[in-house]
PDB file of N, CA and C in Angstrom:
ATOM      1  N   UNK A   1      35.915-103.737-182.061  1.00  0.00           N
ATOM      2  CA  UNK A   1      35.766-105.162-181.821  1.00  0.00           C
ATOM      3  C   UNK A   1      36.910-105.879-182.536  1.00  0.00           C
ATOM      4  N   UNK A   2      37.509-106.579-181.529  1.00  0.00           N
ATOM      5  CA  UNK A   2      39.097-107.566-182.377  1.00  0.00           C
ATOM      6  C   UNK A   2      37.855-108.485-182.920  1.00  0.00           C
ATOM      7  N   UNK A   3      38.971-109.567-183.979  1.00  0.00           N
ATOM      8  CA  UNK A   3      38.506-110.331-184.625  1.00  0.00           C
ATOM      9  C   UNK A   3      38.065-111.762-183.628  1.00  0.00           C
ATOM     10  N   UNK A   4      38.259-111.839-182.696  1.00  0.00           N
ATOM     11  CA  UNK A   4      37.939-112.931-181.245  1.00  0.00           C
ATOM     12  C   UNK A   4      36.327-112.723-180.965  1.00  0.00           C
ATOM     13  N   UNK A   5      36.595-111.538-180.752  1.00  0.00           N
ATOM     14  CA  UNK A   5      35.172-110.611-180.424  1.00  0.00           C
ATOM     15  C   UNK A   5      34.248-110.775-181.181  1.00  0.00           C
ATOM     16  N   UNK A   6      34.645-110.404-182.374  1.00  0.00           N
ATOM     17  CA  UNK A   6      33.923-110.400-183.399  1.00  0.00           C
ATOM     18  C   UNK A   6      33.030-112.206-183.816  1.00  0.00           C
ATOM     19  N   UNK A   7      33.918-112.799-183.954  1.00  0.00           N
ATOM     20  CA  UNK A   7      33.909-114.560-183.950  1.00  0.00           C
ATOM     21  C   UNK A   7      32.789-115.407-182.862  1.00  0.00           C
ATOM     22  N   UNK A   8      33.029-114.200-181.179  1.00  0.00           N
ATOM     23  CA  UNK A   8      31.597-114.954-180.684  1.00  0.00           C
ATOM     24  C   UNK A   8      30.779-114.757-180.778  1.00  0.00           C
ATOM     25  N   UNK A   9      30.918-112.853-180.962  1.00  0.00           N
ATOM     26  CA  UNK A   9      29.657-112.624-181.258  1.00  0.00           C
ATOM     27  C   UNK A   9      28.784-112.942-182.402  1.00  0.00           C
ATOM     28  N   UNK A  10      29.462-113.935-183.429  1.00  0.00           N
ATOM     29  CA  UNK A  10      28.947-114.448-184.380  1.00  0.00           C
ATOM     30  C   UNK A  10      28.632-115.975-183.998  1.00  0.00           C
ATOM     31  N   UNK A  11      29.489-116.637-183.252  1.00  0.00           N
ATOM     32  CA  UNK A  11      29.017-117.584-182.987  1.00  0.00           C
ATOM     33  C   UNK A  11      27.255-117.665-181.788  1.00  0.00           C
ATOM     34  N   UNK A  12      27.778-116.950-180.775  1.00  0.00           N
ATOM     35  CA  UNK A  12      26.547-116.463-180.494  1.00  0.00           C
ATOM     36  C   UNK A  12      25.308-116.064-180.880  1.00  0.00           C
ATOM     37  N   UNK A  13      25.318-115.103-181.580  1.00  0.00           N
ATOM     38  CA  UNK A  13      24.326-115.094-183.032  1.00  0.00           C
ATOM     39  C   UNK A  13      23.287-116.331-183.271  1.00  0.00           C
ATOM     40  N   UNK A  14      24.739-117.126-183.851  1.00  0.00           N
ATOM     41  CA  UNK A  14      24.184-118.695-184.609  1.00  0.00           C
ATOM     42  C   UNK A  14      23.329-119.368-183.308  1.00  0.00           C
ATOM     43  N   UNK A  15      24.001-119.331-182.309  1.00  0.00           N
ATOM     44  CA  UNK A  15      23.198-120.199-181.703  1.00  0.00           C
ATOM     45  C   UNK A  15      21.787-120.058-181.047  1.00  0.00           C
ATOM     46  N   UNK A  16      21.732-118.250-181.172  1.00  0.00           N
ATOM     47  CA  UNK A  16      20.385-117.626-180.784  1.00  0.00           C
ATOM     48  C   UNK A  16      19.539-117.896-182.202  1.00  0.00           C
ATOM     49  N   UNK A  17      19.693-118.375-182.952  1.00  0.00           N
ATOM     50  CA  UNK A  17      19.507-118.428-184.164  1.00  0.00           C
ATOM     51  C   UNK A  17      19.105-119.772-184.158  1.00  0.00           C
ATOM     52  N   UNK A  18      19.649-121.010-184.038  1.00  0.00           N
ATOM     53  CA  UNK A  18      19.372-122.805-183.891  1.00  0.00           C
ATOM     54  C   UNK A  18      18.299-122.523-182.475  1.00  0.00           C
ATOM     55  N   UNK A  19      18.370-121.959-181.425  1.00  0.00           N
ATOM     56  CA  UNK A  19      17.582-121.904-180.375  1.00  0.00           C
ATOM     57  C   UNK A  19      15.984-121.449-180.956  1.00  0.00           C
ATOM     58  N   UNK A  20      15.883-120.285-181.302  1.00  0.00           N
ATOM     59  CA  UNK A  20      14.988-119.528-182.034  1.00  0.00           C
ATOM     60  C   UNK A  20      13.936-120.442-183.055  1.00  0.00           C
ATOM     61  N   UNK A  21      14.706-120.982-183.827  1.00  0.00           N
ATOM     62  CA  UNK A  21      13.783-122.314-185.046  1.00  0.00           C
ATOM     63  C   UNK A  21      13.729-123.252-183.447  1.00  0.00           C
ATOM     64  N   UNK A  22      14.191-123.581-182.788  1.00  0.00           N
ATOM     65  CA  UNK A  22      13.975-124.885-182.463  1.00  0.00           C
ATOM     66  C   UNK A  22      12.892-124.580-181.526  1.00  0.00           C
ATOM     67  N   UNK A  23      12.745-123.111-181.136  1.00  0.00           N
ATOM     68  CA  UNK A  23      11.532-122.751-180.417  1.00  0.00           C
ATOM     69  C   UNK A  23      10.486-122.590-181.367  1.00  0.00           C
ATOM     70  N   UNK A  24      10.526-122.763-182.781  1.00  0.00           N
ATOM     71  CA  UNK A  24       9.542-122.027-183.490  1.00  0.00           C
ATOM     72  C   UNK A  24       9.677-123.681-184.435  1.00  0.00           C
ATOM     73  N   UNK A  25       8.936-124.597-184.001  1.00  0.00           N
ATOM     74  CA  UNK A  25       8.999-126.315-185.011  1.00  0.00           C
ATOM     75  C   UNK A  25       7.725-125.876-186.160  1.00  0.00           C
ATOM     76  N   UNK A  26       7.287-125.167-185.879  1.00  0.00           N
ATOM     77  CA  UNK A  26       5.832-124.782-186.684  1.00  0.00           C
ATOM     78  C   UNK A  26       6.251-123.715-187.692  1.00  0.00           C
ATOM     79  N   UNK A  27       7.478-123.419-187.666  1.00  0.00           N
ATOM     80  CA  UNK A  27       7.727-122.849-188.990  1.00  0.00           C
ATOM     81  C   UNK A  27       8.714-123.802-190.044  1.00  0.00           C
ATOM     82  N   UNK A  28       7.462-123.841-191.211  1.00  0.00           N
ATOM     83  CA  UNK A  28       8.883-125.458-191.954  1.00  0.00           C
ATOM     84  C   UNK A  28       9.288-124.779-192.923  1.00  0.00           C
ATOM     85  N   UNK A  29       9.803-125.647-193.118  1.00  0.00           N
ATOM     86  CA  UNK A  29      11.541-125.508-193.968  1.00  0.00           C
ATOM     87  C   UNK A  29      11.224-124.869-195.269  1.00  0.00           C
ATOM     88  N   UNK A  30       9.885-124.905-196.522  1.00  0.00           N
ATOM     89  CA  UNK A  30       9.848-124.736-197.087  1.00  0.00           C
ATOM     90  C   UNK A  30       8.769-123.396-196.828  1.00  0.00           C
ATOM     91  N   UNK A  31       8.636-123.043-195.790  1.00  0.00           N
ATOM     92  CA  UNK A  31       8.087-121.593-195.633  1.00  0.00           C
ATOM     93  C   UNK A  31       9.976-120.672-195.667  1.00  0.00           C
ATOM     94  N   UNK A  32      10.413-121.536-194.435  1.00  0.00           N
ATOM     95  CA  UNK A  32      11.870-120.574-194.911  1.00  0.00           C
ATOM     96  C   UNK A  32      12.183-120.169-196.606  1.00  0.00           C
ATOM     97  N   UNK A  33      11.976-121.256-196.981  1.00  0.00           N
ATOM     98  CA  UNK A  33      12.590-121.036-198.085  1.00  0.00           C
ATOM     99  C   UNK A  33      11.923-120.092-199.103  1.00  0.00           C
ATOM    100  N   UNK A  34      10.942-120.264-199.075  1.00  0.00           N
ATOM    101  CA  UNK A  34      10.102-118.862-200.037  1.00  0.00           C
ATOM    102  C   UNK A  34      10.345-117.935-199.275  1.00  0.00           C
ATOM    103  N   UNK A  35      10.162-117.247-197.806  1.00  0.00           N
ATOM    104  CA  UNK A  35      10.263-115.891-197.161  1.00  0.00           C
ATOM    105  C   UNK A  35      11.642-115.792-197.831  1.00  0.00           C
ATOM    106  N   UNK A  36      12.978-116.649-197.019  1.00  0.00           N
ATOM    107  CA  UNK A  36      14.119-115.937-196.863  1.00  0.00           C
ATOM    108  C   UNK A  36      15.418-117.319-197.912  1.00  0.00           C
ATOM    109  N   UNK A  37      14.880-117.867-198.542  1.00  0.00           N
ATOM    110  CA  UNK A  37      15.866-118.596-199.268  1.00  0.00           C
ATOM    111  C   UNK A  37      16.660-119.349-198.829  1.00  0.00           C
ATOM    112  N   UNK A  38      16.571-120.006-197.635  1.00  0.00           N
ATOM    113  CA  UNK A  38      17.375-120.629-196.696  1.00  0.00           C
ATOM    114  C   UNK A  38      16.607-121.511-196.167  1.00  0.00           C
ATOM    115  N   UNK A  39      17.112-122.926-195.738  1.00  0.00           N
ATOM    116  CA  UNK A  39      16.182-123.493-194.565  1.00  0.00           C
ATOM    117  C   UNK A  39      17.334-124.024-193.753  1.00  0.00           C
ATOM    118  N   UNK A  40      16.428-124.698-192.660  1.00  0.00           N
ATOM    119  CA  UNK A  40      17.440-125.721-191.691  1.00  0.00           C
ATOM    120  C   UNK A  40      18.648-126.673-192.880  1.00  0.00           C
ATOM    121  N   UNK A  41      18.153-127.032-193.294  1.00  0.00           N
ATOM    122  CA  UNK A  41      18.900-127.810-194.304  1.00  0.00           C
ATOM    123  C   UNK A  41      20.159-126.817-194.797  1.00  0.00           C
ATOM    124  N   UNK A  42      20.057-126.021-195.507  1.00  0.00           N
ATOM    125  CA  UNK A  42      20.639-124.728-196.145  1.00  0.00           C
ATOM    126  C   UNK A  42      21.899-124.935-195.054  1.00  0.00           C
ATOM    127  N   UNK A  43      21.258-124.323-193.267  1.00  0.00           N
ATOM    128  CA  UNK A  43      22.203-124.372-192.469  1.00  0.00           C
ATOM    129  C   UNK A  43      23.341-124.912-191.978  1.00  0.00           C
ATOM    130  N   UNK A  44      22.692-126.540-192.377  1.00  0.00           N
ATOM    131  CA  UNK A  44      23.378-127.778-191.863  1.00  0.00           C
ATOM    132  C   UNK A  44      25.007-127.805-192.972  1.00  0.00           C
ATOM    133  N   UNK A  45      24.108-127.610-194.343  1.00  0.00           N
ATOM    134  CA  UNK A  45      25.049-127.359-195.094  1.00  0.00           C
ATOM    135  C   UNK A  45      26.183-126.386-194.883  1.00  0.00           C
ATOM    136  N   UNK A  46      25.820-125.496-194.429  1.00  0.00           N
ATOM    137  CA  UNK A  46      26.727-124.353-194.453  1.00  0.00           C
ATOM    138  C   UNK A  46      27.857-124.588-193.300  1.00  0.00           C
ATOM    139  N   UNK A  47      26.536-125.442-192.150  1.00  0.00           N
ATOM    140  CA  UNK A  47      27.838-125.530-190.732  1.00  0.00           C
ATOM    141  C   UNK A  47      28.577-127.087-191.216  1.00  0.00           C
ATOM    142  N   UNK A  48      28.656-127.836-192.417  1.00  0.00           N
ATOM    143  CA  UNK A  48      29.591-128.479-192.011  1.00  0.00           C
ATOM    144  C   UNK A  48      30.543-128.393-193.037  1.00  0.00           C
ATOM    145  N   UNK A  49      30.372-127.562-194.233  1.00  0.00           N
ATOM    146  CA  UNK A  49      31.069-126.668-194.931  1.00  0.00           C
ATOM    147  C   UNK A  49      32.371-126.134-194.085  1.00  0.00           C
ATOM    148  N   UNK A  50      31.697-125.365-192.868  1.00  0.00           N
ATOM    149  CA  UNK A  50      32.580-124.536-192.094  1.00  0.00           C
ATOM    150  C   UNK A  50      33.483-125.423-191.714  1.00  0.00           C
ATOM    151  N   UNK A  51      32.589-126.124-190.922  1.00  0.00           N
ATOM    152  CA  UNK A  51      33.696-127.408-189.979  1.00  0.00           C
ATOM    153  C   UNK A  51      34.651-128.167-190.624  1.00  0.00           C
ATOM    154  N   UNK A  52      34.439-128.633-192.225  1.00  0.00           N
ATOM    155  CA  UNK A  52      35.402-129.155-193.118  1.00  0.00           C
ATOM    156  C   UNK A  52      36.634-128.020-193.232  1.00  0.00           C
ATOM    157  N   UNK A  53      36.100-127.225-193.353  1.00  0.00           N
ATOM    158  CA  UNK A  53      36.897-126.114-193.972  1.00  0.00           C
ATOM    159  C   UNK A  53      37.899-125.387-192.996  1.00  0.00           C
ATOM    160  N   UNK A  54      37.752-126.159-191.468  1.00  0.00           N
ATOM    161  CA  UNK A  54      38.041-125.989-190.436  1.00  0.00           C
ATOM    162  C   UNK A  54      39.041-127.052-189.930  1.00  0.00           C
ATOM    163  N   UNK A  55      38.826-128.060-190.428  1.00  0.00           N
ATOM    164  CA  UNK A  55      39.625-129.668-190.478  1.00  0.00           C
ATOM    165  C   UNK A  55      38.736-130.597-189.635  1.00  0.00           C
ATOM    166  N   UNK A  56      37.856-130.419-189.272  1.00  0.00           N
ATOM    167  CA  UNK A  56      36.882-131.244-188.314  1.00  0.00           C
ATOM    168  C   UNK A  56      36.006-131.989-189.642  1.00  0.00           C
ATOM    169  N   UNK A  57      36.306-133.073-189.238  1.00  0.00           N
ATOM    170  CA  UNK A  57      35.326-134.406-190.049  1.00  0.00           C
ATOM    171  C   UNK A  57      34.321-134.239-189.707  1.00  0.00           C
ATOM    172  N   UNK A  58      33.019-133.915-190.675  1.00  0.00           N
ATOM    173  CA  UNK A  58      31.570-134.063-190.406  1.00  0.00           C
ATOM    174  C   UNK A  58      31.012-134.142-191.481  1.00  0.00           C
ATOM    175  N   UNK A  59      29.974-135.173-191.225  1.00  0.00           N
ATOM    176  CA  UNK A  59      29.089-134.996-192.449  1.00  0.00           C
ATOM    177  C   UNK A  59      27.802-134.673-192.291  1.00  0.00           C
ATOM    178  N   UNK A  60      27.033-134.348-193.329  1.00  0.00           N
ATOM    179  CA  UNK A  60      25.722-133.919-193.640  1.00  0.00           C
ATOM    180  C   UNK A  60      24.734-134.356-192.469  1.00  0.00           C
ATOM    181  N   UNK A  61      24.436-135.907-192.246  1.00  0.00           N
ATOM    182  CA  UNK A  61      23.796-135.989-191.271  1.00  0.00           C
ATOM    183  C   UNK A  61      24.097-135.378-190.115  1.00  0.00           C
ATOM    184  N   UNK A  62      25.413-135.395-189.523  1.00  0.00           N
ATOM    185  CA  UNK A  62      25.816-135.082-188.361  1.00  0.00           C
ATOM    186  C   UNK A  62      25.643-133.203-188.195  1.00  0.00           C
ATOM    187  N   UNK A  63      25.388-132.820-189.220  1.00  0.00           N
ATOM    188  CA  UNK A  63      25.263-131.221-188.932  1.00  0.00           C
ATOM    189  C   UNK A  63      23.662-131.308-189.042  1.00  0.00           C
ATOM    190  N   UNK A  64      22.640-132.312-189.959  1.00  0.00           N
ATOM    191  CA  UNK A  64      21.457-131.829-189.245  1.00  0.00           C
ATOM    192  C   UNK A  64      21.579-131.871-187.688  1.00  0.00           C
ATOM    193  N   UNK A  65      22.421-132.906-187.572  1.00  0.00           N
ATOM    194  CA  UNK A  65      21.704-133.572-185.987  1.00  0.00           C
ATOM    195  C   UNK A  65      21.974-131.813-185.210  1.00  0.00           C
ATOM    196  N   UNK A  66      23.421-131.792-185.409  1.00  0.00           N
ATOM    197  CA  UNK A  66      23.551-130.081-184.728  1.00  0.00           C
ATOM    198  C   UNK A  66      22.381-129.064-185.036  1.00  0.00           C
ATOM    199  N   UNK A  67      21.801-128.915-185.955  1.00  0.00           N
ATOM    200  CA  UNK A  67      21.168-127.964-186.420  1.00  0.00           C
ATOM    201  C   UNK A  67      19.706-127.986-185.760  1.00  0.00           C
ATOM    202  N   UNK A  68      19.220-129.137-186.301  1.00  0.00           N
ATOM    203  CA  UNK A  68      17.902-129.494-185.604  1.00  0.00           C
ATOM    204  C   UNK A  68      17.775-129.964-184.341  1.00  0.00           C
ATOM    205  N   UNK A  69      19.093-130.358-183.405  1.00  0.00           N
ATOM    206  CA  UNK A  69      19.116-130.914-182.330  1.00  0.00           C
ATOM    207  C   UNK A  69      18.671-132.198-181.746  1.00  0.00           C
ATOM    208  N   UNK A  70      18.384-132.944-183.209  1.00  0.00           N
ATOM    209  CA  UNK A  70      18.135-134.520-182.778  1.00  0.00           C
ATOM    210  C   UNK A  70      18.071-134.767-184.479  1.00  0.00           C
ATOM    211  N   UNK A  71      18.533-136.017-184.444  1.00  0.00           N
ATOM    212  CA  UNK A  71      18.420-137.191-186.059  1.00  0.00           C
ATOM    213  C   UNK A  71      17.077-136.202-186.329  1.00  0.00           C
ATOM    214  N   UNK A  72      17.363-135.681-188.234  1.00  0.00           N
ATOM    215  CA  UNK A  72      16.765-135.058-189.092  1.00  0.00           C
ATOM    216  C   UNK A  72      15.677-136.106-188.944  1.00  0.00           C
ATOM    217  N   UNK A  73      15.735-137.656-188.856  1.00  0.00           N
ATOM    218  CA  UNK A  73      14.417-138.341-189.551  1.00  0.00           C
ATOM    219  C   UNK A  73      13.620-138.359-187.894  1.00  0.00           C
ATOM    220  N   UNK A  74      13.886-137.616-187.390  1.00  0.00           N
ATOM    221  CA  UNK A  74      13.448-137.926-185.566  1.00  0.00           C
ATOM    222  C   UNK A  74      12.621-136.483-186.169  1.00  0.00           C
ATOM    223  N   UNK A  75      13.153-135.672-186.333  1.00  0.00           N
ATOM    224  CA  UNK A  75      12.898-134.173-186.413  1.00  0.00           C
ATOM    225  C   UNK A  75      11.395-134.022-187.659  1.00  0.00           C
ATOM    226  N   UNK A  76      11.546-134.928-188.761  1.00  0.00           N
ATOM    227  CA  UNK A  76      10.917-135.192-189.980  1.00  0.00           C
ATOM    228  C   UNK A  76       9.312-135.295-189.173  1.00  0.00           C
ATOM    229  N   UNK A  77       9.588-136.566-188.877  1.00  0.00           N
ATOM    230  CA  UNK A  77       8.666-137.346-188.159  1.00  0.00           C
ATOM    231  C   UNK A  77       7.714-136.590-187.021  1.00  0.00           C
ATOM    232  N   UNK A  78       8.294-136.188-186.124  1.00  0.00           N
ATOM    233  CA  UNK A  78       7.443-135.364-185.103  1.00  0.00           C
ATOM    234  C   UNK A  78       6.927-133.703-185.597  1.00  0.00           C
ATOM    235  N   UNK A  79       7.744-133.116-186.443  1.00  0.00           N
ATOM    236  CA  UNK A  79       7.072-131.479-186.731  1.00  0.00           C
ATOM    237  C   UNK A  79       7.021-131.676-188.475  1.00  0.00           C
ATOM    238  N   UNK A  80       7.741-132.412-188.998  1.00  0.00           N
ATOM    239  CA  UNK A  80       7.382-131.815-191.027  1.00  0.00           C
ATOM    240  C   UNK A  80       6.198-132.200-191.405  1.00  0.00           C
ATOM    241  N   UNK A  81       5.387-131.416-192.449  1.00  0.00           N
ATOM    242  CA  UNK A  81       4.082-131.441-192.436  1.00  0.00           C
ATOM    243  C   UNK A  81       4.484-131.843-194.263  1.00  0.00           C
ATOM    244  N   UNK A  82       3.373-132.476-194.391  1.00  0.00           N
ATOM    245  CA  UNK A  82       3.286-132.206-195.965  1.00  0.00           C
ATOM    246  C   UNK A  82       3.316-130.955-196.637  1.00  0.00           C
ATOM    247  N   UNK A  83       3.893-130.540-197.288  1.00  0.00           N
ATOM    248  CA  UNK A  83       3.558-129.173-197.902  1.00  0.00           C
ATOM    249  C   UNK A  83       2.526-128.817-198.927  1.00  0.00           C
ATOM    250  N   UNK A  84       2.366-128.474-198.438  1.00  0.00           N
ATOM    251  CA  UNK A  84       0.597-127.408-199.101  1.00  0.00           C
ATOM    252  C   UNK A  84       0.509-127.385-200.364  1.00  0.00           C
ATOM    253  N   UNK A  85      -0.509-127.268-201.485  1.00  0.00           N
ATOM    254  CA  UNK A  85      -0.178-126.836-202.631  1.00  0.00           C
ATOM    255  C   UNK A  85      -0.114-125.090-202.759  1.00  0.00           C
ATOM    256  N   UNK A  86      -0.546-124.419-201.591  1.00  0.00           N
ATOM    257  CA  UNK A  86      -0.442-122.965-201.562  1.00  0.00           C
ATOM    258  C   UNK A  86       1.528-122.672-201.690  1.00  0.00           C
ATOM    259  N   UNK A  87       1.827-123.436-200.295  1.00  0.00           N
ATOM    260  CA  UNK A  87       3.414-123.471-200.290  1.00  0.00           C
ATOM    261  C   UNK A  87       4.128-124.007-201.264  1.00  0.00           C
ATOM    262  N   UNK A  88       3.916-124.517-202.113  1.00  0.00           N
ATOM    263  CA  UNK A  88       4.600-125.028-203.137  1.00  0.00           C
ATOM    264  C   UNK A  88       5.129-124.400-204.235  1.00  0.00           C
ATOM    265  N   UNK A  89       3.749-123.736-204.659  1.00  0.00           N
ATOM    266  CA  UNK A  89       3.200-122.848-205.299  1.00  0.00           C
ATOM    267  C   UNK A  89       3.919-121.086-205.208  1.00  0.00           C
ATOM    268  N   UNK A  90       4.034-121.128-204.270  1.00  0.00           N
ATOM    269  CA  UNK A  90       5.127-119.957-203.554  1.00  0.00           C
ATOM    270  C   UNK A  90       6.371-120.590-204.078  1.00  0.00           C
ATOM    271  N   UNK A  91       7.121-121.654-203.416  1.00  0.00           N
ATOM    272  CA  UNK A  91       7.959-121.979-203.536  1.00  0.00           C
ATOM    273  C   UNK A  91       8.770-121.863-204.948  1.00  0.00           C
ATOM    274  N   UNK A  92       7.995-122.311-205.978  1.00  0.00           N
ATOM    275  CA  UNK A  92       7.776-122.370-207.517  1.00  0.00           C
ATOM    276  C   UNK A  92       8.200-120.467-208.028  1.00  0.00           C
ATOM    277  N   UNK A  93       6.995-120.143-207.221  1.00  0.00           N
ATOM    278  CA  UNK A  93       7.008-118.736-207.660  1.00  0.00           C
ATOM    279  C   UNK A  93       8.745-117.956-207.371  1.00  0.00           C
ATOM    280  N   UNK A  94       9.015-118.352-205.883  1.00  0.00           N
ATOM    281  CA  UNK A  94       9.921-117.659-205.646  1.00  0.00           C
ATOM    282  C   UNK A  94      11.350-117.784-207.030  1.00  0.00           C
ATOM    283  N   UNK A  95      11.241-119.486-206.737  1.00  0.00           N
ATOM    284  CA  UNK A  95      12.691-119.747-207.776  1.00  0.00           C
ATOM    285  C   UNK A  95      12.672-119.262-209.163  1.00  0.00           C
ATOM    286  N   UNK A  96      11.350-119.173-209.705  1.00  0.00           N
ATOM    287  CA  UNK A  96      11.200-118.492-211.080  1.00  0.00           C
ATOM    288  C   UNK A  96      11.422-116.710-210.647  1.00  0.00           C
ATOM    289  N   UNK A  97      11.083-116.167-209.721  1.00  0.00           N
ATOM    290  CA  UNK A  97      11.857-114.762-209.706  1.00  0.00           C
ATOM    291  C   UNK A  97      13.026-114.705-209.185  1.00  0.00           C
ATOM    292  N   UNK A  98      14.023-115.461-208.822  1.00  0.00           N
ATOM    293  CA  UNK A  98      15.060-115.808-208.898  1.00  0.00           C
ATOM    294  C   UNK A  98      15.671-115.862-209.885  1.00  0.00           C
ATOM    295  N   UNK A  99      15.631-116.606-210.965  1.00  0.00           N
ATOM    296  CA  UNK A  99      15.768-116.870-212.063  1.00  0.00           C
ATOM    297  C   UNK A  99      15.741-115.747-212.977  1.00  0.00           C
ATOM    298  N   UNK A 100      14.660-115.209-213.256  1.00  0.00           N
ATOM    299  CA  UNK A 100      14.661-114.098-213.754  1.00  0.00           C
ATOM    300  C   UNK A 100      15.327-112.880-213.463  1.00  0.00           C
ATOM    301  N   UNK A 101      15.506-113.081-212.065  1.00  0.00           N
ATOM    302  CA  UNK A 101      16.812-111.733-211.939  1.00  0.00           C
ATOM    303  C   UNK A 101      18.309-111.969-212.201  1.00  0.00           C
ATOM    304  N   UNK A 102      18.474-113.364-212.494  1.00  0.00           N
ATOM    305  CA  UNK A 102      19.918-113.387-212.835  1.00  0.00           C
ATOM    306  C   UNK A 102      20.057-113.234-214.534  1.00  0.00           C
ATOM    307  N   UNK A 103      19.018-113.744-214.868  1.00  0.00           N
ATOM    308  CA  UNK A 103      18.699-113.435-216.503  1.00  0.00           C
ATOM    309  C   UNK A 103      19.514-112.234-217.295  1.00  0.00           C
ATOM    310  N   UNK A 104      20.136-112.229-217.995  1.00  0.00           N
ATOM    311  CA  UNK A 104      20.911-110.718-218.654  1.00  0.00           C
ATOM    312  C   UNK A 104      19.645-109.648-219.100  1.00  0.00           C
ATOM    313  N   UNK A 105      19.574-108.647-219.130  1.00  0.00           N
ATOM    314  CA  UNK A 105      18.258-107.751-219.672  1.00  0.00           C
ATOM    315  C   UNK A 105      18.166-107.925-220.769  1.00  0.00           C
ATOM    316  N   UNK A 106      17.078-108.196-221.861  1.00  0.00           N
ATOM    317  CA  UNK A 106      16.327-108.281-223.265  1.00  0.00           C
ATOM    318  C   UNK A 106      15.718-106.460-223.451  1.00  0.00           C
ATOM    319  N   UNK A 107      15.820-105.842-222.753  1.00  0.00           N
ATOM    320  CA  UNK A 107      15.158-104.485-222.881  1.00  0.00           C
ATOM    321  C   UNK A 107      15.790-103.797-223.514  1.00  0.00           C
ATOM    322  N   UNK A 108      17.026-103.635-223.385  1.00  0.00           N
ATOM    323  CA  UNK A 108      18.140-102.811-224.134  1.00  0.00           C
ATOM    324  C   UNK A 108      18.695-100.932-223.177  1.00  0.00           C
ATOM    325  N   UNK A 109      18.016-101.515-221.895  1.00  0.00           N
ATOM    326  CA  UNK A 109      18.607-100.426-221.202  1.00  0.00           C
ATOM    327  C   UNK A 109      19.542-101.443-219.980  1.00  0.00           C
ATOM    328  N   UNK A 110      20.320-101.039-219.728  1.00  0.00           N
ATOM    329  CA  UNK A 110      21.686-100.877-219.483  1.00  0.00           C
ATOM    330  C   UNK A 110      21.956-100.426-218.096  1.00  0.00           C
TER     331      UNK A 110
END
């Protein structure tokens, strides 16, 4: 695979990927984030990271709008749920074992 190749099939990817959440509104952002450490948000960030980094002017809002496929507060409004105290609670949990694995070891093995 040349590096062309390689590039759609990554872009492709992404977009089976924005299609996929946008088929799935009932999974929120802060379930992403305890399973897999990432959410829509995470994404938005990352795609306009790219696009800066690319020379294309964009900002934050304008990559939710890409990401979620309509204004984040359009998106808020019709599928974000309050989050749970179960999900939270996860949430909490996850970043404290996070944390702890970047921690240096206190054990003295090596």
């Amino acid at each position: 695979m040349n590096q062309e190749q390689k590039t759609e099939a990554e872009a492709a990817a992404f977009r089976h990927l924005l299609k996929h959440l946008d088929a799935n509104k009932d999974v929120q952002n802060i379930d992403l984030m305890v399973l897999a450490d990432f959410c829509r948000n995470c994404l938005a960030k990352w795609y306009m990271a790219a696009a800066n980094e690319q020379g294309t002017e964009m900002d934050y809002n304008q990559a939710r709008e890409e990401i979620y496929g309509m204004p984040f507060s359009e998106w808020k409004e019709k599928y974000q749920l309050p989050a749970s105290a179960e999900q939270l609670a996860a949430f909490e949990a996850r970043q404290e074992a996070k944390k702890l694995a970047t921690e240096p070891s206190t054990s003295g093995c090596q």
